[in-house]
N, C-alpha and C. Protein backbone atom coordinates (compact mmCIF):
# COMPACT_ATOMS: atom_id res chain seq x y z
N UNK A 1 -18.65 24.17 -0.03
CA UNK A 1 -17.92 25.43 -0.04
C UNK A 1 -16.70 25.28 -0.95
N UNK A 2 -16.42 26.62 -2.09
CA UNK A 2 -15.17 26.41 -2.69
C UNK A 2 -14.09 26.41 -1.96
N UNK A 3 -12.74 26.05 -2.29
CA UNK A 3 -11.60 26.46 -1.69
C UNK A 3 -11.19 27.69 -2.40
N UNK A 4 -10.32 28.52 -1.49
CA UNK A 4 -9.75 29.99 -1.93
C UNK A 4 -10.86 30.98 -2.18
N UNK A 5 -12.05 30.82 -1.78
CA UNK A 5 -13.28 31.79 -1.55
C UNK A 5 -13.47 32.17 -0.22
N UNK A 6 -13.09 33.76 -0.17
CA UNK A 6 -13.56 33.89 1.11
C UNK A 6 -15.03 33.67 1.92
N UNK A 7 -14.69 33.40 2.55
CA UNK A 7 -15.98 32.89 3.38
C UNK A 7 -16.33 33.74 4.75
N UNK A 8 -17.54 34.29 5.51
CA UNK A 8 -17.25 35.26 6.73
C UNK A 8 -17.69 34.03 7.66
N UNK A 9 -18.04 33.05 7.11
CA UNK A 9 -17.94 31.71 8.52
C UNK A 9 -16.93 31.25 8.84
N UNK A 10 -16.04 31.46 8.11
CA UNK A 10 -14.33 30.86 8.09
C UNK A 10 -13.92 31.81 9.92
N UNK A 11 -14.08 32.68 9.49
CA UNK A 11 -13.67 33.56 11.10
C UNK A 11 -14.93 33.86 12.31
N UNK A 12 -14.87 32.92 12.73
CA UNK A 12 -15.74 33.12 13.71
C UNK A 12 -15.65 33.12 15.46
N UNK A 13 -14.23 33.69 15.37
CA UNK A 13 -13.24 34.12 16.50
C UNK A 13 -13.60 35.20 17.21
N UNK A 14 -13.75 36.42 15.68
CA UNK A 14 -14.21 37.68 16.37
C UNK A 14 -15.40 37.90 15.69
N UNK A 15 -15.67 39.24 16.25
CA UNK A 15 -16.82 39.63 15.51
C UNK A 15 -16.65 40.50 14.30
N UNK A 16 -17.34 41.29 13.63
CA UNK A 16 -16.95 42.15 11.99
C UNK A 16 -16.11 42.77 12.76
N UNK A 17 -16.54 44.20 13.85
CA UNK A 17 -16.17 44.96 14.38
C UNK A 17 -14.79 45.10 15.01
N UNK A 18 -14.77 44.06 15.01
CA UNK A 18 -13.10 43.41 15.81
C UNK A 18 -12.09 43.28 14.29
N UNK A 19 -12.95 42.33 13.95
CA UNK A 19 -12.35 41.88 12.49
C UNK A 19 -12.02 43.60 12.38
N UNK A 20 -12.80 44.27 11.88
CA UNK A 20 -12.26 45.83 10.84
C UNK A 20 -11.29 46.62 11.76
N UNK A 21 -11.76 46.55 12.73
CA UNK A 21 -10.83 47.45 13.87
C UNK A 21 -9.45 46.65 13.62
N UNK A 22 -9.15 45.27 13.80
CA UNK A 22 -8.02 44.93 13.31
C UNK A 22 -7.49 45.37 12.05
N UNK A 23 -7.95 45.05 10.79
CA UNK A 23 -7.83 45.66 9.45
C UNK A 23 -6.87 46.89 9.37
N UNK A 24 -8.20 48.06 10.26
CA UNK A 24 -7.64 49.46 10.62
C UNK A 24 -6.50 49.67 11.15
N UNK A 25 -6.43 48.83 12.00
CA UNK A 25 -5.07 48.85 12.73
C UNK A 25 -3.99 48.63 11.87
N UNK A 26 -4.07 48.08 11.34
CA UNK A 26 -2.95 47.59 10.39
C UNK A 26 -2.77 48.37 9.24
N UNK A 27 -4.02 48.81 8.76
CA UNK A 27 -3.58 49.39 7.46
C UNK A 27 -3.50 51.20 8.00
N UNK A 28 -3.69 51.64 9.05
CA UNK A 28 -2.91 52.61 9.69
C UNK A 28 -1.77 52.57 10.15
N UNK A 29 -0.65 51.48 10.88
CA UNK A 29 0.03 51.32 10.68
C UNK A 29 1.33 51.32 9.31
N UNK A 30 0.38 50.96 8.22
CA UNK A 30 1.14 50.68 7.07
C UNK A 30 1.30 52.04 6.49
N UNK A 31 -0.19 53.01 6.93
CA UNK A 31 -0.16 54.39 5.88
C UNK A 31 1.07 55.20 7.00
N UNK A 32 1.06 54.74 8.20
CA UNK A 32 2.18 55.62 8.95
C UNK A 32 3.60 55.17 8.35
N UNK A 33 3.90 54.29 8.55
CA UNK A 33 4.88 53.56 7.70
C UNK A 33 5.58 54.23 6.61
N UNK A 34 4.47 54.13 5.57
CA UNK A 34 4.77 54.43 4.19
C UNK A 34 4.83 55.85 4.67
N UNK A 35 4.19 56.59 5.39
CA UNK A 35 4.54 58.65 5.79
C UNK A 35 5.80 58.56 5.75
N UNK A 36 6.25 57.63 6.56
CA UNK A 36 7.71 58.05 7.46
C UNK A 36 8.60 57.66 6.45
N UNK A 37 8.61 56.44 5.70
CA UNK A 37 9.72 56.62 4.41
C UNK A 37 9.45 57.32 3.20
N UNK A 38 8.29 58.12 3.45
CA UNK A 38 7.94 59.37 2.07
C UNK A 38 8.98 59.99 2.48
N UNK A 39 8.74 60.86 4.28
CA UNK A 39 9.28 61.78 4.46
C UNK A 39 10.97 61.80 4.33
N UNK A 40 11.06 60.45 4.74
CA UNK A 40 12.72 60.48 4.69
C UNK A 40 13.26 60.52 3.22
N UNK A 41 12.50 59.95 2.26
CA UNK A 41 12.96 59.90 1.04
C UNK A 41 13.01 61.08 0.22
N UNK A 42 11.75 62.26 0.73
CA UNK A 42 11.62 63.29 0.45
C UNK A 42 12.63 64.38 1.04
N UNK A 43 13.21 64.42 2.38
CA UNK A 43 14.27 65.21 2.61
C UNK A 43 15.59 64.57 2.44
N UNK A 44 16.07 63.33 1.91
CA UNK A 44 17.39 62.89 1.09
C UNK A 44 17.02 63.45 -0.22
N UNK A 45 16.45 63.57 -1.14
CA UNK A 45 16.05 64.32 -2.49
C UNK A 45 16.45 65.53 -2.25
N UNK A 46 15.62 66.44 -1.54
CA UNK A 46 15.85 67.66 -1.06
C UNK A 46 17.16 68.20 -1.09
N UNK A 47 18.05 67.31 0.10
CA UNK A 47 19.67 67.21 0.59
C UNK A 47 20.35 67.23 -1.01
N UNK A 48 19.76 66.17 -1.66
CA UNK A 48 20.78 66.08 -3.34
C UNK A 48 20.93 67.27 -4.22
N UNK A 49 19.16 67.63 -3.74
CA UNK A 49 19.21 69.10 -4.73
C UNK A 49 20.05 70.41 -4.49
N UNK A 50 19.66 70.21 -3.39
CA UNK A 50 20.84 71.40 -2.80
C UNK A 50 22.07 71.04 -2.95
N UNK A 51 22.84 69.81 -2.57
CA UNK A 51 24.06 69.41 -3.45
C UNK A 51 24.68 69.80 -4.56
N UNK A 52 23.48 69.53 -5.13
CA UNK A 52 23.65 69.43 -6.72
C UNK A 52 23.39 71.06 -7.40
N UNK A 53 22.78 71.40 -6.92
CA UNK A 53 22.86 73.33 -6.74
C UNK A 53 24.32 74.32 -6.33
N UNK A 54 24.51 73.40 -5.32
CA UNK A 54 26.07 73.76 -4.95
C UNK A 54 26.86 73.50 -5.85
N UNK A 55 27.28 72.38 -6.08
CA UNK A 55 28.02 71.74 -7.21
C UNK A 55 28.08 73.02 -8.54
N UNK A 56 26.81 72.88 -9.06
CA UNK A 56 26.80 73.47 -10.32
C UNK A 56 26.69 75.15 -10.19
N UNK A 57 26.61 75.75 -8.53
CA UNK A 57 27.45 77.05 -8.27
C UNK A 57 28.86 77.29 -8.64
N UNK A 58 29.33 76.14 -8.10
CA UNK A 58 31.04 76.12 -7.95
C UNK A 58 31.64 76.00 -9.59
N UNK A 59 30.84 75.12 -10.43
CA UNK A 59 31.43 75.05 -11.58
C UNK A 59 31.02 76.19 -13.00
N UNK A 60 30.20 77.10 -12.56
CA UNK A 60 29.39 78.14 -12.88
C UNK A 60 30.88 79.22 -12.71
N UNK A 61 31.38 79.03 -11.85
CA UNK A 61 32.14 80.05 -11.02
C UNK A 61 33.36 80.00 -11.86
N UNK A 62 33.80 78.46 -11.55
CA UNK A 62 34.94 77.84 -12.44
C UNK A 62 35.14 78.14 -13.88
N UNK A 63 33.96 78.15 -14.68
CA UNK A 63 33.70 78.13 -16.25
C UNK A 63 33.69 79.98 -15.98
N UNK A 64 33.36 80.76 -15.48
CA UNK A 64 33.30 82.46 -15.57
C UNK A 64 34.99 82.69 -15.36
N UNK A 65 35.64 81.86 -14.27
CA UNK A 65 37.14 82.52 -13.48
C UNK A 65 37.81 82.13 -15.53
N UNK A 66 37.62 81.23 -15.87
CA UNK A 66 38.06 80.89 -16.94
C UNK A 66 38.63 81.56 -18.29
N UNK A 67 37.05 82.01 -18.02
CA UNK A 67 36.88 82.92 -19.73
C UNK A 67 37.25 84.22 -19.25
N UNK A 68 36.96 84.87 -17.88
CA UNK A 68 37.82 86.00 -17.59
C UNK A 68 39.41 86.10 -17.92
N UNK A 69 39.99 84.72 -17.64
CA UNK A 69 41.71 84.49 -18.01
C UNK A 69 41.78 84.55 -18.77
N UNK A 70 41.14 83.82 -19.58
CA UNK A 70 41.31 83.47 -21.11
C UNK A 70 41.04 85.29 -21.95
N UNK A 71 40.34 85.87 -21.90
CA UNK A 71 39.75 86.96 -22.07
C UNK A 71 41.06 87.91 -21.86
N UNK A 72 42.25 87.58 -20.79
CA UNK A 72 43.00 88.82 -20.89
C UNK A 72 44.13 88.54 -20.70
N UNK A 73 44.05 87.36 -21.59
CA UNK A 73 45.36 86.88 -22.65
C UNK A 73 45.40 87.40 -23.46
């Protein structure tokens, strides 16, 4: 037998069924995982945009109060 070749005699603990059900387990775990820091990463983005929407309200506002002054000089 090579070394670093998987082998299905190497595990002979459980059976496939066990074996995949474990697998599953895990790599459902991981896709929940990875949901939950989509979602959080996706509503901090969200939070910036709207920030950043605000922001460039206020300076929208700032640059108009401006040229109105300037305008009736």
């Amino acid at each position: 037998m090579q070394t670093g070749v998987y082998s299905p005699q190497q595990f002979t603990c459980c059976t496939d069924a066990d074996f995949m059900g474990y697998v599953s387990g895990l790599l459902c775990e991981q896709y929940v995982q990875k949901e939950t820091e989509l979602k959080a990463t996706v509503e901090d983005l969200e939070k910036q945009v709207a920030d950043t929407k605000r922001k460039c309200d206020e300076l929208s506002s700032r640059v108009e109060l401006l040229r109105r002054q300037k305008l009736l000089k």
